[in-house]
PDB file of N, CA and C in Angstrom:
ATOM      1  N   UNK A   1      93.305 118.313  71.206  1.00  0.00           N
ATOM      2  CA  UNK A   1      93.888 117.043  71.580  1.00  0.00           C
ATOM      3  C   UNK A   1      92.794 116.147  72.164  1.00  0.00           C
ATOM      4  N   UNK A   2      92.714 114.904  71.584  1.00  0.00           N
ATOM      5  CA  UNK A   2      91.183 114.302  72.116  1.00  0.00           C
ATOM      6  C   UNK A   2      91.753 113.523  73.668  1.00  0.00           C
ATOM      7  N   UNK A   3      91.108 113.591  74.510  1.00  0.00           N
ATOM      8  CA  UNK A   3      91.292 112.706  75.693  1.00  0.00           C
ATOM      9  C   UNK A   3      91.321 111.616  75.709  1.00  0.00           C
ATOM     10  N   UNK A   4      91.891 110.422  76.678  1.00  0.00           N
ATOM     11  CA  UNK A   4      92.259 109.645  76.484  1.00  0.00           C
ATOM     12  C   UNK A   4      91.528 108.526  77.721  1.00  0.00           C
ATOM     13  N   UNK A   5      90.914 107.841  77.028  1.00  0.00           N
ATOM     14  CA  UNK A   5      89.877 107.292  77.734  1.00  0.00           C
ATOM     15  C   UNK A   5      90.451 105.845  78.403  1.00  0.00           C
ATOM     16  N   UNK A   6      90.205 105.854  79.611  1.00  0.00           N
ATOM     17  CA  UNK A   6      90.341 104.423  80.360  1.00  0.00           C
ATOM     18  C   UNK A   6      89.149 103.955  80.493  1.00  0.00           C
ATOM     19  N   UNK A   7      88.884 102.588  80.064  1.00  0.00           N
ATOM     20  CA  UNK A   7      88.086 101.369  80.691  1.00  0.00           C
ATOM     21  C   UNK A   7      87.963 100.272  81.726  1.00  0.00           C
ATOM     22  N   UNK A   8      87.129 100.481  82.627  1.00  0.00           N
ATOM     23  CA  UNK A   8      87.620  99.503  83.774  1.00  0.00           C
ATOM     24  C   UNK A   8      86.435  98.520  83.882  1.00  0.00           C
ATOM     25  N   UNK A   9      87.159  97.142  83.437  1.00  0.00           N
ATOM     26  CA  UNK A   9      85.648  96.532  83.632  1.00  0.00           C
ATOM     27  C   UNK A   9      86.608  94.850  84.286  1.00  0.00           C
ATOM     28  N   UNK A  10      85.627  94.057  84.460  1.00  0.00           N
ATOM     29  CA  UNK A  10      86.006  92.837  85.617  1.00  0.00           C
ATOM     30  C   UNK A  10      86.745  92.268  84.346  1.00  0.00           C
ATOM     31  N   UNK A  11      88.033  91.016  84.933  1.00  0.00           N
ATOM     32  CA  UNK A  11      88.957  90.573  84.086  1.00  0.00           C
ATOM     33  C   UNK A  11      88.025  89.038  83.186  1.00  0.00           C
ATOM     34  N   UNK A  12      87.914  88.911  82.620  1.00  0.00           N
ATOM     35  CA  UNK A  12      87.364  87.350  82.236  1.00  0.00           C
ATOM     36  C   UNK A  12      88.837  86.334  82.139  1.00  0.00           C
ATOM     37  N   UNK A  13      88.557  84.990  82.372  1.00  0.00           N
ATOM     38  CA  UNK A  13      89.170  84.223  82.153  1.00  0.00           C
ATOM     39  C   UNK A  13      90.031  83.900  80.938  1.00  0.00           C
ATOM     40  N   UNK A  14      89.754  84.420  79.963  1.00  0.00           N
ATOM     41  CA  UNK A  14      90.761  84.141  78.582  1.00  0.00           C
ATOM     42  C   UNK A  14      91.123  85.395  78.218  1.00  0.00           C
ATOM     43  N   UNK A  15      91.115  86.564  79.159  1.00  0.00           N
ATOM     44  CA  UNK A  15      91.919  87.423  79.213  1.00  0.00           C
ATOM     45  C   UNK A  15      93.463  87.020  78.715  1.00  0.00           C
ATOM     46  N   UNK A  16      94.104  88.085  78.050  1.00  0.00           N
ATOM     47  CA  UNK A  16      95.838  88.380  77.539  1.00  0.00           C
ATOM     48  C   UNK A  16      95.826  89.982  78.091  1.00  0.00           C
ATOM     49  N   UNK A  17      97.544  89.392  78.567  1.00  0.00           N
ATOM     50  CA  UNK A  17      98.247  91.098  78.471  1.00  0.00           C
ATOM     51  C   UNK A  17      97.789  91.547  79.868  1.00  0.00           C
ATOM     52  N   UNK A  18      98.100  92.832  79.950  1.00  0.00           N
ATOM     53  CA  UNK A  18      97.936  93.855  81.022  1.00  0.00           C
ATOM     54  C   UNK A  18      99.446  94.194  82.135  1.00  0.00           C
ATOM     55  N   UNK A  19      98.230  94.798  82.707  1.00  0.00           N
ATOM     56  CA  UNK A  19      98.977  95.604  84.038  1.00  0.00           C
ATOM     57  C   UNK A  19      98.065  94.730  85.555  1.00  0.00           C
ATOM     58  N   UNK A  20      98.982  94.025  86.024  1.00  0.00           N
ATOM     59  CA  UNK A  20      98.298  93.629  87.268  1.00  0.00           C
ATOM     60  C   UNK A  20      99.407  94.646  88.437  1.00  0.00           C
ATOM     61  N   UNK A  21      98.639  95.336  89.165  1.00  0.00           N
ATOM     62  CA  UNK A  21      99.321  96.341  89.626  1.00  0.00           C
ATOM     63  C   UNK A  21      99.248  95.580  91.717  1.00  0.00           C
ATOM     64  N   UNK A  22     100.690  95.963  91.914  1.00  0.00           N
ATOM     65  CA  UNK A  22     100.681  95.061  93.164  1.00  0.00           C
ATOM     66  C   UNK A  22     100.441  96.560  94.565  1.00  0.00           C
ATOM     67  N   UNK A  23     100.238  96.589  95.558  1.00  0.00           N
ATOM     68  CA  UNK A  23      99.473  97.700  96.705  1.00  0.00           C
ATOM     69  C   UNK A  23     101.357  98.002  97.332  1.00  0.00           C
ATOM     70  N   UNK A  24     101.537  99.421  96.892  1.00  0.00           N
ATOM     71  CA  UNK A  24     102.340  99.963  97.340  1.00  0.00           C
ATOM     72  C   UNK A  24     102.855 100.269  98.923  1.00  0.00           C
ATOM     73  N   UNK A  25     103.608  99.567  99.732  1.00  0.00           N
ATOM     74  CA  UNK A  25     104.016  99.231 101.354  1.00  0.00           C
ATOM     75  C   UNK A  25     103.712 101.010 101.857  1.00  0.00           C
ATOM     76  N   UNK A  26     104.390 101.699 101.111  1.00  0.00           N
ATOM     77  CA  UNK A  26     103.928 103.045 101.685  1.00  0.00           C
ATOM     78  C   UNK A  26     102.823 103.323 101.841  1.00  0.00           C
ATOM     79  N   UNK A  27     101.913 102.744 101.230  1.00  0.00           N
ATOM     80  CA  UNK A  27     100.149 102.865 101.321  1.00  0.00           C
ATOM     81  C   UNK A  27      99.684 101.713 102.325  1.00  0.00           C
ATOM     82  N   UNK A  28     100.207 100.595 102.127  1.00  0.00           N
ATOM     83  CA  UNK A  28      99.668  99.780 103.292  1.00  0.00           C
ATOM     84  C   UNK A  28     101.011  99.117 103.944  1.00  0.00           C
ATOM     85  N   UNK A  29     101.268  99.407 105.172  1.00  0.00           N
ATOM     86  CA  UNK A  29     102.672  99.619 105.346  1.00  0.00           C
ATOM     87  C   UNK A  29     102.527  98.234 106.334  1.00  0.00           C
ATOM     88  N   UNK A  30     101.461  97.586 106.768  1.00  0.00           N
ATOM     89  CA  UNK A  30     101.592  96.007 107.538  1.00  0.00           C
ATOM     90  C   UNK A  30     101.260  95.206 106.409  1.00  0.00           C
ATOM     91  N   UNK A  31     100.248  95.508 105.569  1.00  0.00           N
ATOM     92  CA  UNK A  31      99.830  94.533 104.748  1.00  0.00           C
ATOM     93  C   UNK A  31      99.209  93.252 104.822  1.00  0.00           C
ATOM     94  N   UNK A  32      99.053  92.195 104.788  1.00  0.00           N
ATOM     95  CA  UNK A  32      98.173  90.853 105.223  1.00  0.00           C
ATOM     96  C   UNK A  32      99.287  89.938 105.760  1.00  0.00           C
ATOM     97  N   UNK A  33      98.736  89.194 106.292  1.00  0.00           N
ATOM     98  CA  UNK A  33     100.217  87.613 106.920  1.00  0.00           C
ATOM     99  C   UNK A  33     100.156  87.193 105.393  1.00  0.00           C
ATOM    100  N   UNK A  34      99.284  86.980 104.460  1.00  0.00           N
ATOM    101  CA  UNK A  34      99.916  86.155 103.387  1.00  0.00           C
ATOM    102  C   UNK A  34     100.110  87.232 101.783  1.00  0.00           C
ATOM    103  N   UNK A  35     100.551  88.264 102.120  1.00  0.00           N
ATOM    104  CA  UNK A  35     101.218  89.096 101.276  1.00  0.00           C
ATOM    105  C   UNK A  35     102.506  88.925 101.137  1.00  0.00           C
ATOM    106  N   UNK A  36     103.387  88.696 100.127  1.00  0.00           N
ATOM    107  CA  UNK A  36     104.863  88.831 100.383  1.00  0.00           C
ATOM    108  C   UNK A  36     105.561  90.327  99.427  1.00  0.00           C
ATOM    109  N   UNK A  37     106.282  90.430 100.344  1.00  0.00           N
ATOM    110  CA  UNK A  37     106.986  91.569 100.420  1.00  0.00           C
ATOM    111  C   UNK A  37     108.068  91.510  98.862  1.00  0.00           C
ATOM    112  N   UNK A  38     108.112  92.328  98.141  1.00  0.00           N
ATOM    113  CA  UNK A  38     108.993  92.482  96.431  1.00  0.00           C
ATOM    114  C   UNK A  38     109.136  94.045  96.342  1.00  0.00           C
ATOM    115  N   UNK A  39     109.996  94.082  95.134  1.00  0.00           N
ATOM    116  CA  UNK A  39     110.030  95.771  94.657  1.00  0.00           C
ATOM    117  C   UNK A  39     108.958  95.616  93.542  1.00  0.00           C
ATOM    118  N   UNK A  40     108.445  96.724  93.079  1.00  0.00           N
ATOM    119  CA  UNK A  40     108.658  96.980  91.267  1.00  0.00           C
ATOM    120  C   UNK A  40     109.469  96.951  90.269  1.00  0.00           C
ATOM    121  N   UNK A  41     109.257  96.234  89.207  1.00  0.00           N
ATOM    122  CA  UNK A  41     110.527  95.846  88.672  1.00  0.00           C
ATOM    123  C   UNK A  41     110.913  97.191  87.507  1.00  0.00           C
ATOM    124  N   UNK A  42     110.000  97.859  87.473  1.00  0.00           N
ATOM    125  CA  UNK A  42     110.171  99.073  87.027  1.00  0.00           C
ATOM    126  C   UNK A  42     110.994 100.064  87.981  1.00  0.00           C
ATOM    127  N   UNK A  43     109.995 100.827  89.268  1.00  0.00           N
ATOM    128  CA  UNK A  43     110.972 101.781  89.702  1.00  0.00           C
ATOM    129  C   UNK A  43     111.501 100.963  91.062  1.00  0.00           C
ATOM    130  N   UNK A  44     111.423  99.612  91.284  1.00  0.00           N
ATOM    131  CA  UNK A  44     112.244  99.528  92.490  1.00  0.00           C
ATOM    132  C   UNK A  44     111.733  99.923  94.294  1.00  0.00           C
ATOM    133  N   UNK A  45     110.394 100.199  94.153  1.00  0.00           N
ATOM    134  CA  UNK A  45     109.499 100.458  95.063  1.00  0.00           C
ATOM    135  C   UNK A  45     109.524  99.325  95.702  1.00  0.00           C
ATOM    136  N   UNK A  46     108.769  99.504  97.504  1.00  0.00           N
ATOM    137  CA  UNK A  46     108.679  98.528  98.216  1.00  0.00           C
ATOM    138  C   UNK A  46     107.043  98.316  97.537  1.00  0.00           C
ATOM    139  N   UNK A  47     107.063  97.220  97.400  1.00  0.00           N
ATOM    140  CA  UNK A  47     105.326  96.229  96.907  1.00  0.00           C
ATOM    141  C   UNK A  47     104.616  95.511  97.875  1.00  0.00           C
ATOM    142  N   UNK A  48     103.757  95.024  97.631  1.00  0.00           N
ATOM    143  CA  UNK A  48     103.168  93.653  98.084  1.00  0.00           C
ATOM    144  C   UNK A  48     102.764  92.476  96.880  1.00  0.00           C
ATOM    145  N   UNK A  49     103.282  91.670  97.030  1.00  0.00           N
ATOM    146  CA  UNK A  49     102.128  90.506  96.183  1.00  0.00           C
ATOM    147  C   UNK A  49     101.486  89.202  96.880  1.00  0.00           C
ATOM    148  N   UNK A  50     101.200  88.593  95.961  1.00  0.00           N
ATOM    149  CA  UNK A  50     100.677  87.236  96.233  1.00  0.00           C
ATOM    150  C   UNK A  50     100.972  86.440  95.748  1.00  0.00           C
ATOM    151  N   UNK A  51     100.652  84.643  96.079  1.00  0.00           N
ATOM    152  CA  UNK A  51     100.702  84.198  95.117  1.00  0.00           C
ATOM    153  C   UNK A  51      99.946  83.877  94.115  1.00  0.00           C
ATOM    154  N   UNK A  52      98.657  84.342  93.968  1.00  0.00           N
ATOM    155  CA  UNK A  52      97.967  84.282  93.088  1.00  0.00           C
ATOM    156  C   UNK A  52      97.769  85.648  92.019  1.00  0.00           C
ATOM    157  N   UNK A  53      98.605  86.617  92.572  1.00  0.00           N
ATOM    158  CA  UNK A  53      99.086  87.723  91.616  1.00  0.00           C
ATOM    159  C   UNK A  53     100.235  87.296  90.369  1.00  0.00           C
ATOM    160  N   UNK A  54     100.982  86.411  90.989  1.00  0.00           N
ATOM    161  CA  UNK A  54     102.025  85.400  90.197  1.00  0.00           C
ATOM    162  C   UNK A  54     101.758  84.425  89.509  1.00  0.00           C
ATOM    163  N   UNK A  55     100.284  83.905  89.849  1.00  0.00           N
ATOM    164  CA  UNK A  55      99.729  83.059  89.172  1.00  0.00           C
ATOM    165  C   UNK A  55      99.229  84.109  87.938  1.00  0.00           C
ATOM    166  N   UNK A  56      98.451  84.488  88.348  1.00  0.00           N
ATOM    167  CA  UNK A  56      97.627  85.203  87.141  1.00  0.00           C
ATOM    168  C   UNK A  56      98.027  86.046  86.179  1.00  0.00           C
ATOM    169  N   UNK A  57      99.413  86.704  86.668  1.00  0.00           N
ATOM    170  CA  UNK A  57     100.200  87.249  85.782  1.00  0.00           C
ATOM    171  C   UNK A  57     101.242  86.216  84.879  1.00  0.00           C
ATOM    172  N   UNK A  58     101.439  84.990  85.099  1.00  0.00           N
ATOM    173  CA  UNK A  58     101.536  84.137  83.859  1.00  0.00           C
ATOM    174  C   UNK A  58     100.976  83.611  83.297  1.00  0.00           C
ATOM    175  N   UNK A  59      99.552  83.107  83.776  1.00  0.00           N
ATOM    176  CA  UNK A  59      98.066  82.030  83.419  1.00  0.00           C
ATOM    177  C   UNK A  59      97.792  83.475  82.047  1.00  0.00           C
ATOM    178  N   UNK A  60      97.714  84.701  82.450  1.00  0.00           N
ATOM    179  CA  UNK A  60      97.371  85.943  81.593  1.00  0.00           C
ATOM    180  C   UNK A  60      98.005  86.547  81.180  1.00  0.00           C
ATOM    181  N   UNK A  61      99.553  86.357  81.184  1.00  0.00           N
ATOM    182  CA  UNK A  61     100.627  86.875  80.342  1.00  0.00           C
ATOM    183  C   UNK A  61     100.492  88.418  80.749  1.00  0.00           C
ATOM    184  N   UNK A  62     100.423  88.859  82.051  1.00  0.00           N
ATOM    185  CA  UNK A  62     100.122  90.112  82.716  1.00  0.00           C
ATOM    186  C   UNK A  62     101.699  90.460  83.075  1.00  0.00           C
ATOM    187  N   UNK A  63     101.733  92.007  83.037  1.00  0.00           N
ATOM    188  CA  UNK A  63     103.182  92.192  83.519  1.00  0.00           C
ATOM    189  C   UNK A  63     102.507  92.680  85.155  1.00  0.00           C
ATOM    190  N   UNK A  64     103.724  92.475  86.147  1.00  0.00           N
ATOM    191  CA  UNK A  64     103.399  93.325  87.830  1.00  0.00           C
ATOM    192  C   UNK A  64     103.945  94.673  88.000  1.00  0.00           C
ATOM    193  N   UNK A  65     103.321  95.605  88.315  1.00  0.00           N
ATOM    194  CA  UNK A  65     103.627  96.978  88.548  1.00  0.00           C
ATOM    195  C   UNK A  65     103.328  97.789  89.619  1.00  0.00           C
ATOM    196  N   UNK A  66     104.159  97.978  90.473  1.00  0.00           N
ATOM    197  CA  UNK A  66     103.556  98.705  91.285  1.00  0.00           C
ATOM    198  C   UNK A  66     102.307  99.394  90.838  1.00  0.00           C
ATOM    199  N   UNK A  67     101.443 100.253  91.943  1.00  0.00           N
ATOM    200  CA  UNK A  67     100.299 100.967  91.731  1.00  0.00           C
ATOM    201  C   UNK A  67     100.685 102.273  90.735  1.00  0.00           C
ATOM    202  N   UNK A  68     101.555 102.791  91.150  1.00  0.00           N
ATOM    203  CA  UNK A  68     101.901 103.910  90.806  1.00  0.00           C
ATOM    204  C   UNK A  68     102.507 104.217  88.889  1.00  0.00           C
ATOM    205  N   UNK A  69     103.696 102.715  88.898  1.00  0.00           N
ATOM    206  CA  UNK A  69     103.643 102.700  87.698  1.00  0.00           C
ATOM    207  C   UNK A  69     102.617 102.286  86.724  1.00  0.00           C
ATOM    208  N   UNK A  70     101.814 101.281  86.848  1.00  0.00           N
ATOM    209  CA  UNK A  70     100.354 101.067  86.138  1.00  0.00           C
ATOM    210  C   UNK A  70      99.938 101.789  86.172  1.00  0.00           C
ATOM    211  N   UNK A  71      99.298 102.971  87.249  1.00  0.00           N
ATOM    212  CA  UNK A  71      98.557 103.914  86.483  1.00  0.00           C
ATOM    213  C   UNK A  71      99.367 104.673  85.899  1.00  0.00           C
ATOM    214  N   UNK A  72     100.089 105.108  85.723  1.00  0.00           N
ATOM    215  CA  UNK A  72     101.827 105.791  84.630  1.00  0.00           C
ATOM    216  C   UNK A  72     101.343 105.352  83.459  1.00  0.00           C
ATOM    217  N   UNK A  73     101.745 104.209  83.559  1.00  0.00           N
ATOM    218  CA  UNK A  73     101.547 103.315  82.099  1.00  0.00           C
ATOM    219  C   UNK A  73     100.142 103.476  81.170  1.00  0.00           C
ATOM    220  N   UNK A  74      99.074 103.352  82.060  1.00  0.00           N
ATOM    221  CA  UNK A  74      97.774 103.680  81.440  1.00  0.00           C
ATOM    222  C   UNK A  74      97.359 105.078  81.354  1.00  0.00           C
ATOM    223  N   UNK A  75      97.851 105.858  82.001  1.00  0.00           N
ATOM    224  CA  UNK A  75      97.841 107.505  81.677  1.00  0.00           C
ATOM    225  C   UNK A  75      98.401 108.049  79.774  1.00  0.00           C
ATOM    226  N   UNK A  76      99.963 107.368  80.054  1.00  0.00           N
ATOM    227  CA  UNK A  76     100.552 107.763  79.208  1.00  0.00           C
ATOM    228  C   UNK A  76     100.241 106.909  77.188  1.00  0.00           C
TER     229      UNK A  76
END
């Protein structure tokens, strides 16, 4: 079975698609004054975003995922 390789490299500007993955409250459980508080719209997790996570996930046609489901998603 051949392995399954991830690439991680910086986003460019005319980037499409993806996984913009938002910092799971159980992992950072105060978070910043200008973080706002959401689920995952997958499993329903407590999140964090921004608004420039909201920006960039429509400017880039990015879906938001918690941490946990993005890496899910890119595993599988």
């Amino acid at each position: 079975m051949a392995e399954k390789v991830i690439k991680i490299w910086p986003r460019q500007e005319t980037d499409k698609g993806g996984i913009l993955m938002m910092p799971l409250k159980k992992n950072i459980p105060k978070g910043k004054p200008y973080w706002i508080p959401t689920k995952c719209p997958e499993c329903g997790k407590e999140c964090w975003k921004t608004k420039e996570m909201e920006y960039l996930a429509k400017k880039q046609e990015m879906i938001l995922r918690c941490t946990e489901c993005g890496i899910r998603s890119a595993v599988n």
